[in-house]
C-alpha atoms as a PDB file:
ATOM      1  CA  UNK A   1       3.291  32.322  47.979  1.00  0.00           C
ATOM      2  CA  UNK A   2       5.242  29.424  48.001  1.00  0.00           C
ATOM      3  CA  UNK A   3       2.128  26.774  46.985  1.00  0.00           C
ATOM      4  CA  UNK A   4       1.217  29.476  43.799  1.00  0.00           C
ATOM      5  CA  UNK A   5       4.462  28.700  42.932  1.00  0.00           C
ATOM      6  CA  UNK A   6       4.900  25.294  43.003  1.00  0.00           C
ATOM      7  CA  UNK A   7       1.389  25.238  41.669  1.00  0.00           C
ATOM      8  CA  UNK A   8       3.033  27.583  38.424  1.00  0.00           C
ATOM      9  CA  UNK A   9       5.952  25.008  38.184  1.00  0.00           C
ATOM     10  CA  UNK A  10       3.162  22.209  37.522  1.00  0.00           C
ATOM     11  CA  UNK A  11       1.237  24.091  35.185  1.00  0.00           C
ATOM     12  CA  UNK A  12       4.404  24.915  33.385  1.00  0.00           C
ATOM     13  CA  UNK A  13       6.220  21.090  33.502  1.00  0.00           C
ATOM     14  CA  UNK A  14       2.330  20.117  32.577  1.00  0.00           C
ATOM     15  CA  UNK A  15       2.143  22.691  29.615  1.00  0.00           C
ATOM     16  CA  UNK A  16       5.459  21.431  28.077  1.00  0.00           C
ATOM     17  CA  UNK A  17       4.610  18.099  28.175  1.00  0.00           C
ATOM     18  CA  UNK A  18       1.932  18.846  26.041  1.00  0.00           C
ATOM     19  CA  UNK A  19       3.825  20.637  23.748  1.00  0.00           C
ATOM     20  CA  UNK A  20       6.155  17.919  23.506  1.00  0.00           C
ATOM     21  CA  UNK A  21       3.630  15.875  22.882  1.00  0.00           C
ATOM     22  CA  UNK A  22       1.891  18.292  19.981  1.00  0.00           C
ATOM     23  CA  UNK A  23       5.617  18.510  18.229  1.00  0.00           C
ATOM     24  CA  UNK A  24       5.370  15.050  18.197  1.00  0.00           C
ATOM     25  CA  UNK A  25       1.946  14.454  16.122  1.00  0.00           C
ATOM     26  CA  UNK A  26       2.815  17.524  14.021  1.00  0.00           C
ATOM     27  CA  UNK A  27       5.926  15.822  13.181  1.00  0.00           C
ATOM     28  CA  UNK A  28       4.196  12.105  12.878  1.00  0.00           C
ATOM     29  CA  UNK A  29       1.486  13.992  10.308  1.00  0.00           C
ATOM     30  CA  UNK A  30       4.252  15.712   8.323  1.00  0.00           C
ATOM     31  CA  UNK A  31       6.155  12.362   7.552  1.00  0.00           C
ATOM     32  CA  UNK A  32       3.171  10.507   6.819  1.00  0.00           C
ATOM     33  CA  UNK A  33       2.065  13.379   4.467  1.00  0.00           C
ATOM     34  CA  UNK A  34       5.641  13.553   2.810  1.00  0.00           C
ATOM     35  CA  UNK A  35       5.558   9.780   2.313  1.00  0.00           C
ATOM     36  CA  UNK A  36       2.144   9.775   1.103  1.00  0.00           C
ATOM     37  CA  UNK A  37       2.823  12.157  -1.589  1.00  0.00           C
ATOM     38  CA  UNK A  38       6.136  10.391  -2.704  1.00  0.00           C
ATOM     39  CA  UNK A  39       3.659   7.311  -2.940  1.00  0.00           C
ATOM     40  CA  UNK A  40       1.768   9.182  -5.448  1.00  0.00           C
ATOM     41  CA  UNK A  41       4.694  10.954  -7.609  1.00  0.00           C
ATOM     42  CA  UNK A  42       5.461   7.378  -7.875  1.00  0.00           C
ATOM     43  CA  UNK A  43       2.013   6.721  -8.892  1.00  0.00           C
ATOM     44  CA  UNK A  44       1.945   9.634 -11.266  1.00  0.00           C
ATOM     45  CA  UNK A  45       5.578   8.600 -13.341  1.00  0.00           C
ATOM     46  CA  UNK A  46       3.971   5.027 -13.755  1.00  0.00           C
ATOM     47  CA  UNK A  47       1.113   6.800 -15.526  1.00  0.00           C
ATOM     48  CA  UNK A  48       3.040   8.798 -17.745  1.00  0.00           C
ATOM     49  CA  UNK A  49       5.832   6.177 -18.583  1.00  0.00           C
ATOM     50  CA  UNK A  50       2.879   3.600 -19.394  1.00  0.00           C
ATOM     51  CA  UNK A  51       0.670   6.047 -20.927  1.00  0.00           C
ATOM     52  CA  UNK A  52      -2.651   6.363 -18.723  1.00  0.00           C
ATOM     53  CA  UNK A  53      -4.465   9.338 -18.829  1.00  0.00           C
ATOM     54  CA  UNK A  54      -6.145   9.068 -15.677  1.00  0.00           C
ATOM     55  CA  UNK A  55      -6.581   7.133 -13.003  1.00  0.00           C
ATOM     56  CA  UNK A  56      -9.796   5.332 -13.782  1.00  0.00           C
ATOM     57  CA  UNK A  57      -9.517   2.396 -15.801  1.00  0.00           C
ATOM     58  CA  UNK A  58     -10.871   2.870 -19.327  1.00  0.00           C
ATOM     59  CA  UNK A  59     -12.998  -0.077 -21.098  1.00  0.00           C
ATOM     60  CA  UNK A  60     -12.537  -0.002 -25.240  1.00  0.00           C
ATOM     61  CA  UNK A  61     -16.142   0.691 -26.495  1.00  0.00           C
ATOM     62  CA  UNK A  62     -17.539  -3.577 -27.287  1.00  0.00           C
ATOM     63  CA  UNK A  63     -15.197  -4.327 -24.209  1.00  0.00           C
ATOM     64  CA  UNK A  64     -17.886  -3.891 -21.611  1.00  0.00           C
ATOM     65  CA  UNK A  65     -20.313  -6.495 -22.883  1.00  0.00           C
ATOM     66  CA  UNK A  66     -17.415  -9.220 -23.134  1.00  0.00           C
ATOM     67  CA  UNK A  67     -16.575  -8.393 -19.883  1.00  0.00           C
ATOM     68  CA  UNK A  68     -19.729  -8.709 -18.637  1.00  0.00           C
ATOM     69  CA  UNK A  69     -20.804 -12.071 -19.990  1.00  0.00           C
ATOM     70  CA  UNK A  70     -17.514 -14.034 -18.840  1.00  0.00           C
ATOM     71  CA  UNK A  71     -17.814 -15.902 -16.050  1.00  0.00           C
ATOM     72  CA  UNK A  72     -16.334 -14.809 -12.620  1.00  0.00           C
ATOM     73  CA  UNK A  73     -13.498 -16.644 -11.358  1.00  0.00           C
END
């Protein structure tokens, strides 16, 4: 009786230390997620206050070909 029980202590020290350890990540993953996202409402006001539509770049039509032919740096 007395080796179940120690054997149940274990298990339960053992299963809390995993939880602890699960709280943790979760935690980790929700601050990276919240700083992420601040990252882009940052992204998204710089847009609007400069006037892009989107976030691919947009070439004026005749552009292209310029581009093209000049050398590389």
């Amino acid at each position: 009786m007395d080796a179940r029980l120690h054997e149940a202590e274990d298990e339960v020290a053992l299963l809390r230390g995993e939880v602890r350890q699960l709280r943790t990540e979760v935690s980790i993953e929700k601050n990276r997620r919240k700083i992420c996202s601040c990252a882009y409402q940052r992204k998204k006001k710089s847009w609007r206050k400069h006037g892009i539509k989107r976030d691919v770049p947009s070439i004026p039509p005749g552009e292209e070909k310029k581009l093209l032919d000049k050398p590389a740096p």
